[in-house]
N, C-alpha and C. Protein backbone atom coordinates (compact mmCIF):
# COMPACT_ATOMS: atom_id res chain seq x y z
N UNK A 1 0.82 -1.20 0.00
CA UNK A 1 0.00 0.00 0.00
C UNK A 1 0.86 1.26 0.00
N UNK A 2 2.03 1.36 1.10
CA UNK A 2 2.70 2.35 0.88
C UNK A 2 3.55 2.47 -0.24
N UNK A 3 4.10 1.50 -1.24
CA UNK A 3 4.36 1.67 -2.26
C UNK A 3 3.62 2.27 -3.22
N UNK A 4 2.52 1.50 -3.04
CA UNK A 4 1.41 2.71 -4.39
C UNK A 4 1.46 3.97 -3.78
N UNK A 5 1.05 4.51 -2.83
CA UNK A 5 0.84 6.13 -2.09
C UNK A 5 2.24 6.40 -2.95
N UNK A 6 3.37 6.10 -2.53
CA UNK A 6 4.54 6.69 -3.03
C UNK A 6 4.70 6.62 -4.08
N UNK A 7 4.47 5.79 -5.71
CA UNK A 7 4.14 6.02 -7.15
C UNK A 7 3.58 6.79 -7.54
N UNK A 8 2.11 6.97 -7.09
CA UNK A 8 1.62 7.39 -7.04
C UNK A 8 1.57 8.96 -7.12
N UNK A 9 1.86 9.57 -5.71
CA UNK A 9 2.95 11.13 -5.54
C UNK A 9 3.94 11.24 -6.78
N UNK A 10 5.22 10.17 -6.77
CA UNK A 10 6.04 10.67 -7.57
C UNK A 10 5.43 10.69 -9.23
N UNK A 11 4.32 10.17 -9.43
CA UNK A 11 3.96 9.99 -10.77
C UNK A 11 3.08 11.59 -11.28
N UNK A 12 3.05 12.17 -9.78
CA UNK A 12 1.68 13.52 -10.32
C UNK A 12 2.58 14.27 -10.27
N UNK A 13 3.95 14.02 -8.88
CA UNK A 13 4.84 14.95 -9.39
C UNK A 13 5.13 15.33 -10.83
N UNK A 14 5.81 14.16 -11.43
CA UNK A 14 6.76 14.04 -12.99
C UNK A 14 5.58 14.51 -13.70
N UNK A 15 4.70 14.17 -14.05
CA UNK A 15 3.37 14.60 -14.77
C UNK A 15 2.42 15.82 -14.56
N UNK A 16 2.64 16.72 -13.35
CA UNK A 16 1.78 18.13 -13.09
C UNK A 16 2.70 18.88 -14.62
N UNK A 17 4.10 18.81 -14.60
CA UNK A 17 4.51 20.01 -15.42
C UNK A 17 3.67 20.02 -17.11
N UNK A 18 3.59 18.41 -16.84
CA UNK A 18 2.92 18.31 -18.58
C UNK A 18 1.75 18.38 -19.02
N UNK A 19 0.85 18.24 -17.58
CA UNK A 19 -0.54 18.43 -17.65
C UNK A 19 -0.58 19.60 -17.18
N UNK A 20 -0.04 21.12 -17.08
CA UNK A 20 0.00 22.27 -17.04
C UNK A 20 -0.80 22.65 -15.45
N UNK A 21 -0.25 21.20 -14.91
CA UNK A 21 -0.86 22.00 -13.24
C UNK A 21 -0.08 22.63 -12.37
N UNK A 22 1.58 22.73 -12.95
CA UNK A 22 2.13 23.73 -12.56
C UNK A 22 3.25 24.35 -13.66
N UNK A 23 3.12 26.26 -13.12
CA UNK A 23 3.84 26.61 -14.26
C UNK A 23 5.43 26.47 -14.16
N UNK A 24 6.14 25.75 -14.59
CA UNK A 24 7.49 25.97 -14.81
C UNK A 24 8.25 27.25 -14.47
N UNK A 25 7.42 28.36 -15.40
CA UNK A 25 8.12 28.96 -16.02
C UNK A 25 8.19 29.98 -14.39
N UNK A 26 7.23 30.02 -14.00
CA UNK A 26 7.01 30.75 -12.76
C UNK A 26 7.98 30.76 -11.46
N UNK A 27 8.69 29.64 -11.31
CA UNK A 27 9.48 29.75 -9.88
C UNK A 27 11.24 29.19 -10.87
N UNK A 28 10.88 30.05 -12.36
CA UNK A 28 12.36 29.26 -12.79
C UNK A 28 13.22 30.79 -12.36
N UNK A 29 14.34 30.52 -12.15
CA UNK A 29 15.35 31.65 -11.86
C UNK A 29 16.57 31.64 -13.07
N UNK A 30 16.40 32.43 -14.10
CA UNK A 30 17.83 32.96 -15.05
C UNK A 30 18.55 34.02 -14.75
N UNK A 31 19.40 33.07 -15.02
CA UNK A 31 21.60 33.89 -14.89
C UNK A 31 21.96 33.95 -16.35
N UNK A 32 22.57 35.46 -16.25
CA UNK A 32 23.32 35.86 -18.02
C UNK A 32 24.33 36.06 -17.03
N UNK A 33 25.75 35.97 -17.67
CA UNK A 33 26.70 36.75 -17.22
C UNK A 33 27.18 37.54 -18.37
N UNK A 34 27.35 38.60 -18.05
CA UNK A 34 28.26 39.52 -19.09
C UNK A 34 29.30 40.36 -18.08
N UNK A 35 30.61 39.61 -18.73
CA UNK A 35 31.77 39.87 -18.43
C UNK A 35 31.50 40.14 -16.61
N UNK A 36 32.07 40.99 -16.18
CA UNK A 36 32.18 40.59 -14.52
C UNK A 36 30.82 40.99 -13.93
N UNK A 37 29.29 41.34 -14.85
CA UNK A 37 28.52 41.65 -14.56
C UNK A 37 27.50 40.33 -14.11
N UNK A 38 26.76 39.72 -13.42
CA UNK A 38 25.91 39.12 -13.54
C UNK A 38 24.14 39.52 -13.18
N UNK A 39 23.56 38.98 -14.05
CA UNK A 39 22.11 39.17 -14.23
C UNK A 39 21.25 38.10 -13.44
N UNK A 40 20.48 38.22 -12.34
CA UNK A 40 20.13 36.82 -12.12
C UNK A 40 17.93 37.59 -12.29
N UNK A 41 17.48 36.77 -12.76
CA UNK A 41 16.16 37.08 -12.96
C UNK A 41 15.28 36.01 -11.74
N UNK A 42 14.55 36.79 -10.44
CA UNK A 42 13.66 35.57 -10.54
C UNK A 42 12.14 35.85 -10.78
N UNK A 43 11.73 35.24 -11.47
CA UNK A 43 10.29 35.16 -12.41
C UNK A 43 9.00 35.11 -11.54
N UNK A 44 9.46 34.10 -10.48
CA UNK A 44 8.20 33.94 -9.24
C UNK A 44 7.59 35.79 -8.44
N UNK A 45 9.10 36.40 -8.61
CA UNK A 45 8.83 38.05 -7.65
C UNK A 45 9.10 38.82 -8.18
N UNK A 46 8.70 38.54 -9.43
CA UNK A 46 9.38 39.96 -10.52
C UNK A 46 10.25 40.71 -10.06
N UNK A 47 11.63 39.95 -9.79
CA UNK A 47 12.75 41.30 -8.97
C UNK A 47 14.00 40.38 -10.24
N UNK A 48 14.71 41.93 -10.26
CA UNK A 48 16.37 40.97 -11.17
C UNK A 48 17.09 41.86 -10.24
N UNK A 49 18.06 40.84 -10.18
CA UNK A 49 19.69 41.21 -9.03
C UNK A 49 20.46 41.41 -10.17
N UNK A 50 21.23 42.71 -10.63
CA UNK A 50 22.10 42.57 -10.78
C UNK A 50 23.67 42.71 -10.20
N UNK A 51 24.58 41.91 -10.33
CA UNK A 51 25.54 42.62 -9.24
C UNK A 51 26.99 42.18 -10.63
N UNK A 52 27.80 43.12 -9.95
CA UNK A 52 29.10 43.64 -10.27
C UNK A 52 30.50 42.96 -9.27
N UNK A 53 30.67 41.78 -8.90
CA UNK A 53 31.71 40.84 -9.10
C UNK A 53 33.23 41.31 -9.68
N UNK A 54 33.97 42.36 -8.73
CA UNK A 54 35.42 42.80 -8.89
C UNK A 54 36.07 43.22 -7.83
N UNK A 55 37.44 43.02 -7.88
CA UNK A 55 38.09 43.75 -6.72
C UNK A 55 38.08 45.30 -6.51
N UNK A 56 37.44 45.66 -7.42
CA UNK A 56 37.57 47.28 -7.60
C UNK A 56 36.16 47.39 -8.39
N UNK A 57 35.47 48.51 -7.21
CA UNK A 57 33.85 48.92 -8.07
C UNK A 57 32.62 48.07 -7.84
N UNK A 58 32.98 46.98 -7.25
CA UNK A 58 31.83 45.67 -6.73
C UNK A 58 30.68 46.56 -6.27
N UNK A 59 29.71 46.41 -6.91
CA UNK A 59 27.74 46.99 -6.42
C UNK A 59 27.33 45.40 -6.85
N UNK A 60 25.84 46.22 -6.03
CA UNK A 60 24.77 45.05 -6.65
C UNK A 60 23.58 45.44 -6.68
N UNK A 61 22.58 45.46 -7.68
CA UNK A 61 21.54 46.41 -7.23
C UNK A 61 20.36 45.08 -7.64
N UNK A 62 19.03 45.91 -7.12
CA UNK A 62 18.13 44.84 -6.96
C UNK A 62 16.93 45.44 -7.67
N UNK A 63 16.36 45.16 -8.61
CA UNK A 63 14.90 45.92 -9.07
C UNK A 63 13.86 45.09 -8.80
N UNK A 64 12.99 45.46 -7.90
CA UNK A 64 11.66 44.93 -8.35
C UNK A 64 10.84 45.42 -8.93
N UNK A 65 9.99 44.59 -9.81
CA UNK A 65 9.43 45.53 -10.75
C UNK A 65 8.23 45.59 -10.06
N UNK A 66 7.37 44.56 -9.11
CA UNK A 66 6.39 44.68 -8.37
C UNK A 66 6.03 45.73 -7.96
N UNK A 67 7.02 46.41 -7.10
CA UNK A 67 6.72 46.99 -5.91
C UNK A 67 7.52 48.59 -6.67
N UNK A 68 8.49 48.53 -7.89
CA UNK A 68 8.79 49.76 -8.46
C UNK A 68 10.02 50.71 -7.50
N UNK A 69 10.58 49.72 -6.87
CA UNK A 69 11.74 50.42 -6.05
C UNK A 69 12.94 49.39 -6.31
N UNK A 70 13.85 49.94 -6.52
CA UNK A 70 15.62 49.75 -7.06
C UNK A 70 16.60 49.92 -5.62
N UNK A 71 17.16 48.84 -5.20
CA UNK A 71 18.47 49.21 -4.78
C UNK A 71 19.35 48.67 -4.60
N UNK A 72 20.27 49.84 -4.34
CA UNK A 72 21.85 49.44 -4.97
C UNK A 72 22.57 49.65 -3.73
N UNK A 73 23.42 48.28 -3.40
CA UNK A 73 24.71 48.49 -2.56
C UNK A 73 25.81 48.42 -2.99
N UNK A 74 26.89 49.60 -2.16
CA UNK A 74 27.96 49.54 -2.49
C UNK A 74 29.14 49.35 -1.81
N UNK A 75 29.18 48.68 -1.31
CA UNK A 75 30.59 47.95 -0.59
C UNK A 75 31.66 48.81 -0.22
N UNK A 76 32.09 49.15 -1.42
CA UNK A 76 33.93 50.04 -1.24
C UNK A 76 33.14 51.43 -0.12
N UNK A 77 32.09 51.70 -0.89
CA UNK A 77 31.74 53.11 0.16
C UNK A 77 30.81 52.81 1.11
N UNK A 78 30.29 51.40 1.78
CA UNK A 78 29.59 50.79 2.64
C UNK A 78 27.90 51.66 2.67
N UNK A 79 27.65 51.76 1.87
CA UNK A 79 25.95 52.76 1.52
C UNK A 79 25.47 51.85 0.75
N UNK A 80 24.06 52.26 0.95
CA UNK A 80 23.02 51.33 0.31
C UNK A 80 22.59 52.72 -0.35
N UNK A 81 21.60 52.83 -1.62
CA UNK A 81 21.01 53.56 -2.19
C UNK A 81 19.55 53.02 -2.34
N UNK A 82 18.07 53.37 -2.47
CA UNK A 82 16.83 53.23 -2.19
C UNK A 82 16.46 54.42 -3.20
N UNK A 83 15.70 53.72 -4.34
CA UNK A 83 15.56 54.90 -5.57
C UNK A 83 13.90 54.25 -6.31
N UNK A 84 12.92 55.02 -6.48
CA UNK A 84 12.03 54.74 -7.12
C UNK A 84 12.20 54.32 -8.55
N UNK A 85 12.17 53.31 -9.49
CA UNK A 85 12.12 53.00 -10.68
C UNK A 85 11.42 53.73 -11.75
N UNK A 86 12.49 54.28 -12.37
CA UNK A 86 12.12 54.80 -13.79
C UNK A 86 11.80 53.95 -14.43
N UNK A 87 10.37 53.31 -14.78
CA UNK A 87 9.65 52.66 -15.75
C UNK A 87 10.03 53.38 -17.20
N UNK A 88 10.10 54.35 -17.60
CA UNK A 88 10.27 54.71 -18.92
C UNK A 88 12.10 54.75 -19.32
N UNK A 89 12.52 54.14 -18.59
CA UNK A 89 14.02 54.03 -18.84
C UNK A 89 14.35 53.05 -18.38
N UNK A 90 14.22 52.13 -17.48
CA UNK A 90 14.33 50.79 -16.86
C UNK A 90 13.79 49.65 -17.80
N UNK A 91 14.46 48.78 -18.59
CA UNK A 91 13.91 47.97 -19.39
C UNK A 91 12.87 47.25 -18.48
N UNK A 92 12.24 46.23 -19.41
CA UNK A 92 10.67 46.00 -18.63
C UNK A 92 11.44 44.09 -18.44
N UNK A 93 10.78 44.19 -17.09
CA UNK A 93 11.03 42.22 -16.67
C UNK A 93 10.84 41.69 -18.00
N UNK A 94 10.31 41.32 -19.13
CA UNK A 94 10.18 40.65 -19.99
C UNK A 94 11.47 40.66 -20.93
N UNK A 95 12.02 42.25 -21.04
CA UNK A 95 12.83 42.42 -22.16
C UNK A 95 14.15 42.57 -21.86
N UNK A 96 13.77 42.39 -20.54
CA UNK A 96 15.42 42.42 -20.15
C UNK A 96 16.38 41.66 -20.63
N UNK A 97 16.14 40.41 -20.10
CA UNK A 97 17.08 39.11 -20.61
C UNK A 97 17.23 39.12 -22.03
N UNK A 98 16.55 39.40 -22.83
CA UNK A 98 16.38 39.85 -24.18
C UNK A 98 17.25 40.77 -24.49
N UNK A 99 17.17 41.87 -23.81
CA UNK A 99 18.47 43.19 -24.11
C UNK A 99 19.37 42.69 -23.83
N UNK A 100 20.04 41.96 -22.77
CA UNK A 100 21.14 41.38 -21.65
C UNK A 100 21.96 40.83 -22.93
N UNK A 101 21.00 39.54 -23.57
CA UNK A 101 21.39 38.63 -24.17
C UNK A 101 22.16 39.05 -25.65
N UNK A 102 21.26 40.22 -26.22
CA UNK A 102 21.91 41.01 -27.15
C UNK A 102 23.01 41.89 -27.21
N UNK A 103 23.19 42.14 -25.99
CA UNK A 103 24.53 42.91 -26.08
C UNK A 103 25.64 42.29 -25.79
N UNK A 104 25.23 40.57 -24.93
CA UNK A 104 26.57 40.07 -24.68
C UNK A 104 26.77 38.92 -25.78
N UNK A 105 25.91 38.96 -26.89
CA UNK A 105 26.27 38.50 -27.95
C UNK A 105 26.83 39.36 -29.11
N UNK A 106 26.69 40.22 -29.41
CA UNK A 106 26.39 41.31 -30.67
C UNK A 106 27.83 42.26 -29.78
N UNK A 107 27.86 42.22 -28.76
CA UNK A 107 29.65 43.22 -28.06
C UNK A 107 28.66 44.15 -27.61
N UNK A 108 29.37 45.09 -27.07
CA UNK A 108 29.03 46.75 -26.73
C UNK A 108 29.87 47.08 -27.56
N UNK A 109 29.24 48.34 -27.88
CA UNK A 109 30.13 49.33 -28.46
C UNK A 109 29.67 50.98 -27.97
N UNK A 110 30.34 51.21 -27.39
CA UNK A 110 30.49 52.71 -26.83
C UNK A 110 29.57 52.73 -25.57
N UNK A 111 28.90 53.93 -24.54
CA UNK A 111 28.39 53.71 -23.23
C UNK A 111 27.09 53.91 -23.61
N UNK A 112 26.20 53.55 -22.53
CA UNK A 112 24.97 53.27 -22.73
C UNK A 112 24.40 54.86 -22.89
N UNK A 113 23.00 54.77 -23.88
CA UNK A 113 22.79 56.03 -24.18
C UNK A 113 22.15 56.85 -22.74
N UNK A 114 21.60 56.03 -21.77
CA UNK A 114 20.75 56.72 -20.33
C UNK A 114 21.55 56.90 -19.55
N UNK A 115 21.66 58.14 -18.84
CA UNK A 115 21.96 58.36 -17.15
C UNK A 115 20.43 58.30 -16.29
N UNK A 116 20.35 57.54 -15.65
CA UNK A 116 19.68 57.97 -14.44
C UNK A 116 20.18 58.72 -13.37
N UNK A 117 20.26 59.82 -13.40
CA UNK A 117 20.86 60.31 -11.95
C UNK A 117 20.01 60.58 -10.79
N UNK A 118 20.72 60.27 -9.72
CA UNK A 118 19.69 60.31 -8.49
C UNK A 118 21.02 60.71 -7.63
N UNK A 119 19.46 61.68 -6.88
CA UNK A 119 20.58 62.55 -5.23
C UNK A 119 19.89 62.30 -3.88
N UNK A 120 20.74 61.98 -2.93
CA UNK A 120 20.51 61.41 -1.65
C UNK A 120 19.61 62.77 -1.26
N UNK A 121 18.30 62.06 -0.46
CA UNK A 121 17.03 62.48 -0.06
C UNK A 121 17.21 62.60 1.55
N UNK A 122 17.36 61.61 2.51
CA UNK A 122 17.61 61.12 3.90
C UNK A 122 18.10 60.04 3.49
N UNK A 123 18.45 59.77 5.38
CA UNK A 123 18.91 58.44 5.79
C UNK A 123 17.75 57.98 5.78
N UNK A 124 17.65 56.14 5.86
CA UNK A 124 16.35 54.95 5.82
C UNK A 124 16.71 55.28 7.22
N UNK A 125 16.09 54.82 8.06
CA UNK A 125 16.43 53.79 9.70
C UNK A 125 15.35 52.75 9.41
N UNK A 126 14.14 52.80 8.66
CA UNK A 126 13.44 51.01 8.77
C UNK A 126 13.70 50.70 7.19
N UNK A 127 14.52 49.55 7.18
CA UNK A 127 14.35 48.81 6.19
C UNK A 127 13.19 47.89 5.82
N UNK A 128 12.36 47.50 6.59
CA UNK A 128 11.44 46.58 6.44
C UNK A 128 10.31 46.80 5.49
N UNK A 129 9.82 48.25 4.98
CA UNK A 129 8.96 48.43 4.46
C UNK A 129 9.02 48.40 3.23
N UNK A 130 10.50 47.93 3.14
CA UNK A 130 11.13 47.83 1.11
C UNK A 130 11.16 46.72 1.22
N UNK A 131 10.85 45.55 1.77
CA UNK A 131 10.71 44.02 1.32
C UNK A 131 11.94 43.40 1.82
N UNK A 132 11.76 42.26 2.08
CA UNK A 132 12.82 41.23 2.55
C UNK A 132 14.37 41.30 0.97
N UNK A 133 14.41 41.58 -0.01
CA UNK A 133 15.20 41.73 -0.69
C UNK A 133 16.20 43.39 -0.47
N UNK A 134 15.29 44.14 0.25
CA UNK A 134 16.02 45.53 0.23
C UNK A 134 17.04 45.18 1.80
N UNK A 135 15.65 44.00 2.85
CA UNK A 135 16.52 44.33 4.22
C UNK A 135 17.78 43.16 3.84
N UNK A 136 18.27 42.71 3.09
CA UNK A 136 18.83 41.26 2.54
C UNK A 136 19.96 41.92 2.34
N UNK A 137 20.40 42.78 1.22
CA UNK A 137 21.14 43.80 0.53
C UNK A 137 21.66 45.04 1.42
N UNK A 138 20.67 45.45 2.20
CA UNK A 138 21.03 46.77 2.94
C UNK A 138 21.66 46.87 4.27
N UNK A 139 21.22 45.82 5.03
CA UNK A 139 21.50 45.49 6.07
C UNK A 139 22.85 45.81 6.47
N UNK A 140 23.39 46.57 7.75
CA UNK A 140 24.26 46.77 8.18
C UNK A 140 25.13 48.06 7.32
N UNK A 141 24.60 48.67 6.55
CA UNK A 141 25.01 49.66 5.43
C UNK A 141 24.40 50.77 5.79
N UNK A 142 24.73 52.39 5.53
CA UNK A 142 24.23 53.38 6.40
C UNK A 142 22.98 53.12 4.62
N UNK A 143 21.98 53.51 4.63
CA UNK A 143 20.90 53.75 3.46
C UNK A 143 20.39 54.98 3.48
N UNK A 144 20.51 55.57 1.92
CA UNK A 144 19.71 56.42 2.15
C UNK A 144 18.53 56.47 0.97
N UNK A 145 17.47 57.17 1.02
CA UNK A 145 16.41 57.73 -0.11
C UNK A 145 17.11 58.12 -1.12
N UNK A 146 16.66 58.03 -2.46
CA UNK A 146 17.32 59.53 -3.53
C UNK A 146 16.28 59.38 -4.18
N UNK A 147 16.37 60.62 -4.81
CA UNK A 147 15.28 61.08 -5.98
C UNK A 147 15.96 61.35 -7.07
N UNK A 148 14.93 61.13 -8.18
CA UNK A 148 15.56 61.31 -9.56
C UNK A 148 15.99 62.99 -10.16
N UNK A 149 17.16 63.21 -10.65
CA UNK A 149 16.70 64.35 -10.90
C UNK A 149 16.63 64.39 -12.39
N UNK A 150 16.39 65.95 -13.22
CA UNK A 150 16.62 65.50 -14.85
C UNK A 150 17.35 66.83 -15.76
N UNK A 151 17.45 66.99 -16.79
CA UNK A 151 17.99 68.20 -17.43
C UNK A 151 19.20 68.45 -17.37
N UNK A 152 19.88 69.40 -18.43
CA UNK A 152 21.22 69.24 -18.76
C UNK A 152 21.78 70.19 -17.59
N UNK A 153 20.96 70.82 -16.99
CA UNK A 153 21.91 71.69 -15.55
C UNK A 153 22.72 70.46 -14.57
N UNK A 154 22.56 69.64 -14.56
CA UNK A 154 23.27 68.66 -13.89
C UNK A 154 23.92 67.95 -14.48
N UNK A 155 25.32 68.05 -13.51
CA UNK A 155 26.74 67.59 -14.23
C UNK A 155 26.70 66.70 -13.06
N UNK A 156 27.55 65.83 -13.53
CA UNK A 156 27.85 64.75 -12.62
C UNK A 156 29.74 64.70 -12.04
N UNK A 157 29.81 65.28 -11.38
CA UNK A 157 31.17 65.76 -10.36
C UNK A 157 31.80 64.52 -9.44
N UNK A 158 32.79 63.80 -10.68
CA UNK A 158 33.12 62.45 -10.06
C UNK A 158 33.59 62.07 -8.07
N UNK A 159 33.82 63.57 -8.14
CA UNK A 159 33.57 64.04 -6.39
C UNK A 159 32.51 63.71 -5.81
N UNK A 160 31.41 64.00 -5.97
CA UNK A 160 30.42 63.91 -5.52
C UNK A 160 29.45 62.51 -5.69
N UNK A 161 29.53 62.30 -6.76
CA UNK A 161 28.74 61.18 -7.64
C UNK A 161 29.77 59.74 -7.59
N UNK A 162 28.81 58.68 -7.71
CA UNK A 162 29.07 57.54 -8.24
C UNK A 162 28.48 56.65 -9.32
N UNK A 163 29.04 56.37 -9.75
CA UNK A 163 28.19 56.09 -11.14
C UNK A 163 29.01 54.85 -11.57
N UNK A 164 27.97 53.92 -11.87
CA UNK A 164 27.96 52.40 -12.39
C UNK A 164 27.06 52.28 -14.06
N UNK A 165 27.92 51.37 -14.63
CA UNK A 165 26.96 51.52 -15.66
C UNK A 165 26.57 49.49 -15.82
N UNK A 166 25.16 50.05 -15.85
CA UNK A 166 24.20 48.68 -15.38
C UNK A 166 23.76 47.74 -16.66
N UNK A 167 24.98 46.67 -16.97
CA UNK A 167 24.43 45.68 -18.03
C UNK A 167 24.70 46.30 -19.28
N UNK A 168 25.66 47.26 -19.47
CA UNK A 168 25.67 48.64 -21.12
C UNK A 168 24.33 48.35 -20.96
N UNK A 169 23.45 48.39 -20.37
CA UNK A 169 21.85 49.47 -20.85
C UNK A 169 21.93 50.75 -19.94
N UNK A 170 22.31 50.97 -18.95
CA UNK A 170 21.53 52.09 -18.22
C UNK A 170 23.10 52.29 -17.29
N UNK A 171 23.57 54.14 -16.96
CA UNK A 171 24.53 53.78 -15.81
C UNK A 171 23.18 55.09 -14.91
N UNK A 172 23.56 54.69 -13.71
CA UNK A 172 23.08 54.90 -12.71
C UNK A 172 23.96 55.58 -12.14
N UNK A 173 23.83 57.04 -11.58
CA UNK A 173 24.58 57.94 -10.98
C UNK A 173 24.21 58.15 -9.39
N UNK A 174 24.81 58.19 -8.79
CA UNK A 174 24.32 58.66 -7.12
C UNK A 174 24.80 59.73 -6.78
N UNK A 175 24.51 60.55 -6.17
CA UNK A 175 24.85 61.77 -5.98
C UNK A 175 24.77 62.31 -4.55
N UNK A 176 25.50 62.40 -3.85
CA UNK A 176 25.69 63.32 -2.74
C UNK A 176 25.11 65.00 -2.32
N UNK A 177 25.37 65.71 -3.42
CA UNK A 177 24.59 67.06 -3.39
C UNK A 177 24.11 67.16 -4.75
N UNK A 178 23.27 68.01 -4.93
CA UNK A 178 22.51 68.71 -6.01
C UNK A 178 23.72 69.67 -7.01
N UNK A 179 24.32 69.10 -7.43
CA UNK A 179 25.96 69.68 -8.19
C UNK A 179 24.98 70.87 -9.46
N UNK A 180 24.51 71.78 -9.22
CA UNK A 180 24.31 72.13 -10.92
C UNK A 180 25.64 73.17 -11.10
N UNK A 181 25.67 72.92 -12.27
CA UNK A 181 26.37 73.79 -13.57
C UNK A 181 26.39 75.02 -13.74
């Protein structure tokens, strides 16, 4: 009897994926690497990690697209960054891996055409209300808010700013003060 119970199980296991009673595609997790960059997608929480893997310059930033908040830690300068998502410049969960895949086939050639720049707003003190992926990443790092800013009055003052460029699609600037020109 307990042999059938146990065929049984393992047989609805092997067979749910083909009789579409569960989706695959939903709790699968994809990795691109391009060059010391890696992309990891997971599909179940609409969030992609990307992180930057070097002895010099190591970030890692986290998008969810759910919830529409981005962030980025940075190690060498021990700060976390907490930035609302530019939907109209942030490739979309679907097309990402798609862009990823095209540029680390096809090369880069020259820097990505977007800056996002963003300038520190406050310090966080609760991480909890950005999701178990922000307190994961941030933890033990001073964090702060930033807001986007836009227009050619802002220069980016390698003093002030840090700036990563994310996957050749997008570099991402952080900014310390409001630097204009």
């Amino acid at each position: 009897m307990k042999c059938a119970i146990v065929a049984t199980v393992l047989l609805g296991l092997y067979l749910a994926p083909a009789l579409g009673l569960v989706n695959p595609d939903l709790n699968q997790q994809t990795t691109i690497v391009v060059g010391p960059q890696i992309l990891t997608l997971k599909r179940q929480w609409h969030v992609a990690v990307i992180e930057k893997k070097s002895t010099v310059g190591a970030w890692k930033t986290v998008w969810n697209y759910r919830t529409g908040v981005t962030a980025t830690r940075m190690p060498s300068e021990r700060v976390c960054y907490i930035s609302t998502m530019n939907r109209q410049l942030v490739p979309t969960f679907d097309a990402l891996p798609r862009l990823v895949e095209q540029n680390r086939i096809q090369g880069v050639k020259g820097q990505p055409s977007q800056d996002i720049i963003y300038v520190i707003k406050r310090p966080i003190l609760n991480l909890e209300v950005y999701g178990q992926e922000v307190v994961t990443l941030c933890s033990g790092l001073t964090t702060y808010e930033t807001y986007e800013v836009h227009g050619p009055q802002y220069t980016v003052d390698q003093g002030l700013c840090t700036k990563i460029n994310v996957l050749h699609l997008l570099d991402f600037v952080f900014c310390r003060a409001n630097n204009k020109a």
